[in-house]
C-alpha atoms as a PDB file:
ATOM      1  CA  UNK A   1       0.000   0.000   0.000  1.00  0.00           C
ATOM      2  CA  UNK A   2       1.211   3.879  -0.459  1.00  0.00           C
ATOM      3  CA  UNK A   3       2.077   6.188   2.286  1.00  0.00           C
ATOM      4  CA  UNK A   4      -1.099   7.772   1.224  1.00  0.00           C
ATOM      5  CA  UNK A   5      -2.934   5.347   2.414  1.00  0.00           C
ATOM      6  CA  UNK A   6      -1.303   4.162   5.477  1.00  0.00           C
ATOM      7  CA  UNK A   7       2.000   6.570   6.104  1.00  0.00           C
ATOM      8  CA  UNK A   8       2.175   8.948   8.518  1.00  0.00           C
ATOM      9  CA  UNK A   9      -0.112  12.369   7.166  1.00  0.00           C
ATOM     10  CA  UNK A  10       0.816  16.298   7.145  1.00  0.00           C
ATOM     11  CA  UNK A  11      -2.523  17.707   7.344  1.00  0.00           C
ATOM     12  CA  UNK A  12      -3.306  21.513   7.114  1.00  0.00           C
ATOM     13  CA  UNK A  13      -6.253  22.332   9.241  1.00  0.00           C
ATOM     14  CA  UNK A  14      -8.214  25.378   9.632  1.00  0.00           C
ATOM     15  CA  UNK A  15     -11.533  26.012  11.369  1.00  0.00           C
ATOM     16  CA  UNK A  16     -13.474  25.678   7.796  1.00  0.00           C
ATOM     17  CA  UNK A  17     -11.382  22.728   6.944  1.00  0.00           C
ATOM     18  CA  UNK A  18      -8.968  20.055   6.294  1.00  0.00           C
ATOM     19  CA  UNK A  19      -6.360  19.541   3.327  1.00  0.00           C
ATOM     20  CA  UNK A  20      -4.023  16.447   2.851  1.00  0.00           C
ATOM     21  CA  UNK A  21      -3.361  12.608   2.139  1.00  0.00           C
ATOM     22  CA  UNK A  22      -5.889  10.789   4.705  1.00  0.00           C
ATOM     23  CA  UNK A  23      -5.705   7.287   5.690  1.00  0.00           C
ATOM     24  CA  UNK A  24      -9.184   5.509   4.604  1.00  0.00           C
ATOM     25  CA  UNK A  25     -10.578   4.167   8.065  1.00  0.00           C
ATOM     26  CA  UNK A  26     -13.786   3.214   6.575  1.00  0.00           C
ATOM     27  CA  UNK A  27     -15.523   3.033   3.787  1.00  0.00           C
ATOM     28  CA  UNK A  28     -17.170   6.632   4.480  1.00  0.00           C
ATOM     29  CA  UNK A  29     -14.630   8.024   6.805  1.00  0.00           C
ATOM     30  CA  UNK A  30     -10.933   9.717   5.998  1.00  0.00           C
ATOM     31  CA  UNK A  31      -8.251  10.414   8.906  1.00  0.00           C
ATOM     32  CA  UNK A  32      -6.151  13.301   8.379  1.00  0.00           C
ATOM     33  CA  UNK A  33      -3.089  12.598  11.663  1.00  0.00           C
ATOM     34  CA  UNK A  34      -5.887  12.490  14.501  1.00  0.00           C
ATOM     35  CA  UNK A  35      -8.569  14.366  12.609  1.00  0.00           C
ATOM     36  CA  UNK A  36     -11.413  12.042  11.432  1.00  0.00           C
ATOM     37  CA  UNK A  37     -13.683  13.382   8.689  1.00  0.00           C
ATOM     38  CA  UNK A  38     -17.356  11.529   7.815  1.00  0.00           C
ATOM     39  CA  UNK A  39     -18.453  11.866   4.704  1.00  0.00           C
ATOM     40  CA  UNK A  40     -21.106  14.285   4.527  1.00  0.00           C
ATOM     41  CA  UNK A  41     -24.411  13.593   3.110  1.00  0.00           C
ATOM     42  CA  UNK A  42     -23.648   9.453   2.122  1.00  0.00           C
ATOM     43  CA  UNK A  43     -23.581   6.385   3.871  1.00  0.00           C
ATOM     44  CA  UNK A  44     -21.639   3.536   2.538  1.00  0.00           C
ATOM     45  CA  UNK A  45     -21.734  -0.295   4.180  1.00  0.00           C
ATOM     46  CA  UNK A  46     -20.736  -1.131   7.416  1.00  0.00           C
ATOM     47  CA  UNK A  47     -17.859  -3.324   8.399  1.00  0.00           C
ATOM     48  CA  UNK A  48     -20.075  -5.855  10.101  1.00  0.00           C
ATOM     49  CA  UNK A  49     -22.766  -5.595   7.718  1.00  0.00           C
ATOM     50  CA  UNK A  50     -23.393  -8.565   5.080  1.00  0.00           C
ATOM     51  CA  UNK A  51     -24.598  -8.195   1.989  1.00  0.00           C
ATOM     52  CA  UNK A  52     -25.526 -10.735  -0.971  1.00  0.00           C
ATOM     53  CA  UNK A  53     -25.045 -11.521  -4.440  1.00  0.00           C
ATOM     54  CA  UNK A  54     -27.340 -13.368  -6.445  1.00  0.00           C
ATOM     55  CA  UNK A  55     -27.848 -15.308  -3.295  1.00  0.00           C
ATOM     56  CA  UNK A  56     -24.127 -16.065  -2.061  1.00  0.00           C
ATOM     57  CA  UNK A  57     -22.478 -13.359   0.649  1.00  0.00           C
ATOM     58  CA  UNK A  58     -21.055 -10.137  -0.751  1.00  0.00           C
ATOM     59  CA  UNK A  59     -18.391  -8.226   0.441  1.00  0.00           C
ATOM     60  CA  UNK A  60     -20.119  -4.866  -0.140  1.00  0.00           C
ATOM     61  CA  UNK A  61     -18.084  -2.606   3.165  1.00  0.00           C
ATOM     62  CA  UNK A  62     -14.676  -4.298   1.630  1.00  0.00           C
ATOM     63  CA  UNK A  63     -15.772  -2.820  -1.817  1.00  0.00           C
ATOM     64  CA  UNK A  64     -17.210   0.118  -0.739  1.00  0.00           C
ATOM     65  CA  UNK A  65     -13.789   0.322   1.490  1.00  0.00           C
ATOM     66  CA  UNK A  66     -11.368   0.002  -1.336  1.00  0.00           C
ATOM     67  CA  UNK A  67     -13.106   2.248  -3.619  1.00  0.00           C
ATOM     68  CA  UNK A  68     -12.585   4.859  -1.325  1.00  0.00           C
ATOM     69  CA  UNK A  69      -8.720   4.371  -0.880  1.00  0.00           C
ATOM     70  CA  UNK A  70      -8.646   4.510  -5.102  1.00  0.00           C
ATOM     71  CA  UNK A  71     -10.200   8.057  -4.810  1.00  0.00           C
ATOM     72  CA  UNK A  72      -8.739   9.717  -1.726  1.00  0.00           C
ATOM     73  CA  UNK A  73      -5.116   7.887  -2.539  1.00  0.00           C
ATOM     74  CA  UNK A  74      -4.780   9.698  -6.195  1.00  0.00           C
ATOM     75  CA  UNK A  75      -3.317  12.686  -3.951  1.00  0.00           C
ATOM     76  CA  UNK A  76      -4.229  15.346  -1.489  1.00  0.00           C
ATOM     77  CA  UNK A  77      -7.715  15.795  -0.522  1.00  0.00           C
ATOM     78  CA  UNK A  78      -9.097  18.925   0.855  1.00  0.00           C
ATOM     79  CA  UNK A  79     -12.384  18.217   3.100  1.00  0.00           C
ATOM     80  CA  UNK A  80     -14.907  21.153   3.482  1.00  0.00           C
ATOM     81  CA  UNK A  81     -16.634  20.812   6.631  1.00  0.00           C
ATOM     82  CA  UNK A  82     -20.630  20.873   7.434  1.00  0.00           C
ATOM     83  CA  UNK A  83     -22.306  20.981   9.933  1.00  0.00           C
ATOM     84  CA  UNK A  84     -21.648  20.538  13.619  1.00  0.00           C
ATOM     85  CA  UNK A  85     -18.913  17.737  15.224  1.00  0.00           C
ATOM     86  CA  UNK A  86     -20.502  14.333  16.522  1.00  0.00           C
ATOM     87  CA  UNK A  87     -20.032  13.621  19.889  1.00  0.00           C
ATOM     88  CA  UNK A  88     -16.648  12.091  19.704  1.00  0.00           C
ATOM     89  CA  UNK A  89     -15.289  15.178  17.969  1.00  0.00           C
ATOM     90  CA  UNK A  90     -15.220  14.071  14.330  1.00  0.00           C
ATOM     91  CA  UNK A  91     -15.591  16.543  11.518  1.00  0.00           C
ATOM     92  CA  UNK A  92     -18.684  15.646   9.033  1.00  0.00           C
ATOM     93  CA  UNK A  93     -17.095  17.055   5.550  1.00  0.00           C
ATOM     94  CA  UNK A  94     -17.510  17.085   2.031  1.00  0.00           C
ATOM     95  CA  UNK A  95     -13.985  16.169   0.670  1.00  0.00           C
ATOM     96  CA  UNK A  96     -12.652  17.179  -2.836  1.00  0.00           C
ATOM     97  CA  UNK A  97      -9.182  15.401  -4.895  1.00  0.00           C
ATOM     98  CA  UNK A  98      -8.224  16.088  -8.118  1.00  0.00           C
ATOM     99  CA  UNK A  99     -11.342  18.190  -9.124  1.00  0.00           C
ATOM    100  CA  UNK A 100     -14.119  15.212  -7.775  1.00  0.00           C
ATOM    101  CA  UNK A 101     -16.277  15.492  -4.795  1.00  0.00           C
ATOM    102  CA  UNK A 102     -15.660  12.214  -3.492  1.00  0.00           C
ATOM    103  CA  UNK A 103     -18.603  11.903  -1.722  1.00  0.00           C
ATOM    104  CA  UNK A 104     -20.533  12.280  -5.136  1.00  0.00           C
ATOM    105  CA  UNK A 105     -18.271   9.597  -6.490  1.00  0.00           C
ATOM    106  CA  UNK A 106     -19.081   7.346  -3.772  1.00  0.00           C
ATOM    107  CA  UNK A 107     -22.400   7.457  -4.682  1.00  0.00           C
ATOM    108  CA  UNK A 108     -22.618   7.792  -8.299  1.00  0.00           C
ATOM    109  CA  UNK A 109     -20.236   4.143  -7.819  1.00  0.00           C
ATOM    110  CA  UNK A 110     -23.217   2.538  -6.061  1.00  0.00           C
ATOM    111  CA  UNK A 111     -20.465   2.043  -3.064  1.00  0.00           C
ATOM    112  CA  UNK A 112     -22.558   4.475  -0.647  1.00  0.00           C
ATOM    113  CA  UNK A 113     -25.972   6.120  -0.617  1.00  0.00           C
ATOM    114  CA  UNK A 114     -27.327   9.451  -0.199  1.00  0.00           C
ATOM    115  CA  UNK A 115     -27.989  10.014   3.885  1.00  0.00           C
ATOM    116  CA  UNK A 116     -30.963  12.282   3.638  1.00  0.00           C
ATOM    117  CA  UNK A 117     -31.603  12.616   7.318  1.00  0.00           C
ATOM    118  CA  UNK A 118     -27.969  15.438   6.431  1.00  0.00           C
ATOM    119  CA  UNK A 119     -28.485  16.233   2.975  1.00  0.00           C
ATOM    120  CA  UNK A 120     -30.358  15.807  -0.273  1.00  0.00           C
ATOM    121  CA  UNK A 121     -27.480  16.640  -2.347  1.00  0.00           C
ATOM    122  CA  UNK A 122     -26.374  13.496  -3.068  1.00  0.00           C
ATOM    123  CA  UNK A 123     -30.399  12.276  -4.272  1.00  0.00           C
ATOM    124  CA  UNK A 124     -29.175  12.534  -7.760  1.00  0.00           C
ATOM    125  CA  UNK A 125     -26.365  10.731  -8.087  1.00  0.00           C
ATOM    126  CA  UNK A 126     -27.936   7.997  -6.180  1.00  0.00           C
ATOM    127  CA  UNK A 127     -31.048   7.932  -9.020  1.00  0.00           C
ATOM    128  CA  UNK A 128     -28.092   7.475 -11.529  1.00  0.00           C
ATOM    129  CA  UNK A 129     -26.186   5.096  -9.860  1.00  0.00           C
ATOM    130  CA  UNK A 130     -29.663   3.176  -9.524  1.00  0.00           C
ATOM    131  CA  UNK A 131     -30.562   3.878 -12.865  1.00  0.00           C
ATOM    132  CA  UNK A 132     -26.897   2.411 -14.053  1.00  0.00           C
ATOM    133  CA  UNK A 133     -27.113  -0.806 -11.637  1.00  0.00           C
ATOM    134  CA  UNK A 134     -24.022  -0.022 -10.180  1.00  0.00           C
ATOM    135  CA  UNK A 135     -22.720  -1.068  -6.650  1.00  0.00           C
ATOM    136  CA  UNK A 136     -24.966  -2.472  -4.020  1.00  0.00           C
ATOM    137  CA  UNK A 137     -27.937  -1.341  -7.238  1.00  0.00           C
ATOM    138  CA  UNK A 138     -26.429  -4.148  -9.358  1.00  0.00           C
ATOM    139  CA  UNK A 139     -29.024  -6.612 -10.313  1.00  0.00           C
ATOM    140  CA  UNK A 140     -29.259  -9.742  -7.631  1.00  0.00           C
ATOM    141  CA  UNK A 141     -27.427  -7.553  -4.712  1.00  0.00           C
ATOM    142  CA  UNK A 142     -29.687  -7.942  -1.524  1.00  0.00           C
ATOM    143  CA  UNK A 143     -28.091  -5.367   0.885  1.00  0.00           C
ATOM    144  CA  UNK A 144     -30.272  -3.722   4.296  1.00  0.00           C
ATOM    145  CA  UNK A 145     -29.458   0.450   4.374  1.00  0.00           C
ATOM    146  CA  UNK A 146     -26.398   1.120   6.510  1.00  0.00           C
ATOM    147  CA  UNK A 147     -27.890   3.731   9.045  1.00  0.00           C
ATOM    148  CA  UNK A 148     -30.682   0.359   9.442  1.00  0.00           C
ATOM    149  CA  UNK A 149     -27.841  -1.770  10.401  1.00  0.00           C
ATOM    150  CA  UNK A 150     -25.769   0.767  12.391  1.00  0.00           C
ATOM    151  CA  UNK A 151     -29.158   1.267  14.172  1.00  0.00           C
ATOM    152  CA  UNK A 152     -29.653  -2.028  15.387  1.00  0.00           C
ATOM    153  CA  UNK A 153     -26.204  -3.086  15.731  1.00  0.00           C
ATOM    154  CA  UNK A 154     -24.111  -0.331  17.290  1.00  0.00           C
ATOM    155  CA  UNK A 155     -24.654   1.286  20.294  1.00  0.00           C
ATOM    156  CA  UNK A 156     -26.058   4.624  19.874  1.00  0.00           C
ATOM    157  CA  UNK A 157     -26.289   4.338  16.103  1.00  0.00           C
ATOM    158  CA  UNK A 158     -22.524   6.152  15.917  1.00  0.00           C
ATOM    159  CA  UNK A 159     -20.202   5.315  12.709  1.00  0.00           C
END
């Protein structure tokens, strides 16, 4: 794996923001040194959460997971944030590399899905990304919404 993904990160930080090369922690969440940033407005898999194919278990967080390291590893990534920190002082942000919102691209992959209970703005590229058949909208993929999971399984419904 690159440094990018798993060196140690330089991060520039300012009260708007965050700008660097992030670890991937999770398939919707980017570490910048000790500075974790959710992606704002999507929700991809959970680690624990099983998904299927045409029957057979699919590993839709490990997907979801390393699609995220291809975007945010193709160089520095400058997160915008929104809204207020959770309770365990994480940034919610919308996060930007090489001219693509990565959020968007999340979506638009079918590897996450617009979290309307933050934003609408990702409602389109979800439509396309269903349209397409992409991701967890490919024909034959069985998958329960992640905030449904995280509900049920994790204490407090936290990412």
């Amino acid at each position: 794996m690159s440094g990018a993904l798993t060196g140690s990160v330089q991060a520039q930080s300012t009260e708007t923001g965050i700008t660097g090369k992030p670890e991937v922690i999770d398939a919707d969440i980017l570490k910048f040194g000790t500075q974790r940033v959710i992606l704002w407005g999507i929700d991809a898999p959970e680690k624990k959460q099983k998904c299927q194919l045409n029957g057979a278990l699919w590993g839709c967080y490990d997907v979801s997971f390393r699609y995220l390291q291809l975007l945010a590893g193709r160089g520095e990534v400058n997160c915008t944030y929104k809204g207020d920190p959770d309770p365990f002082g994480r940034r919610f942000g919308i996060c930007v590399s090489g001219g693509e919102d990565l959020n968007a691209e999340m979506v638009k992959a079918g590897m996450a899905l617009a979290f309307d209970e933050q934003s609408d703005e990702y409602d389109a590229a979800m439509a396309d990304a269903i349209t397409a058949g992409v991701g967890v909208w490919q024909p034959g993929v069985n998958f329960e919404e992640p905030w449904v999971f995280r509900r049920r399984e994790t204490p407090g419904g936290y990412r």
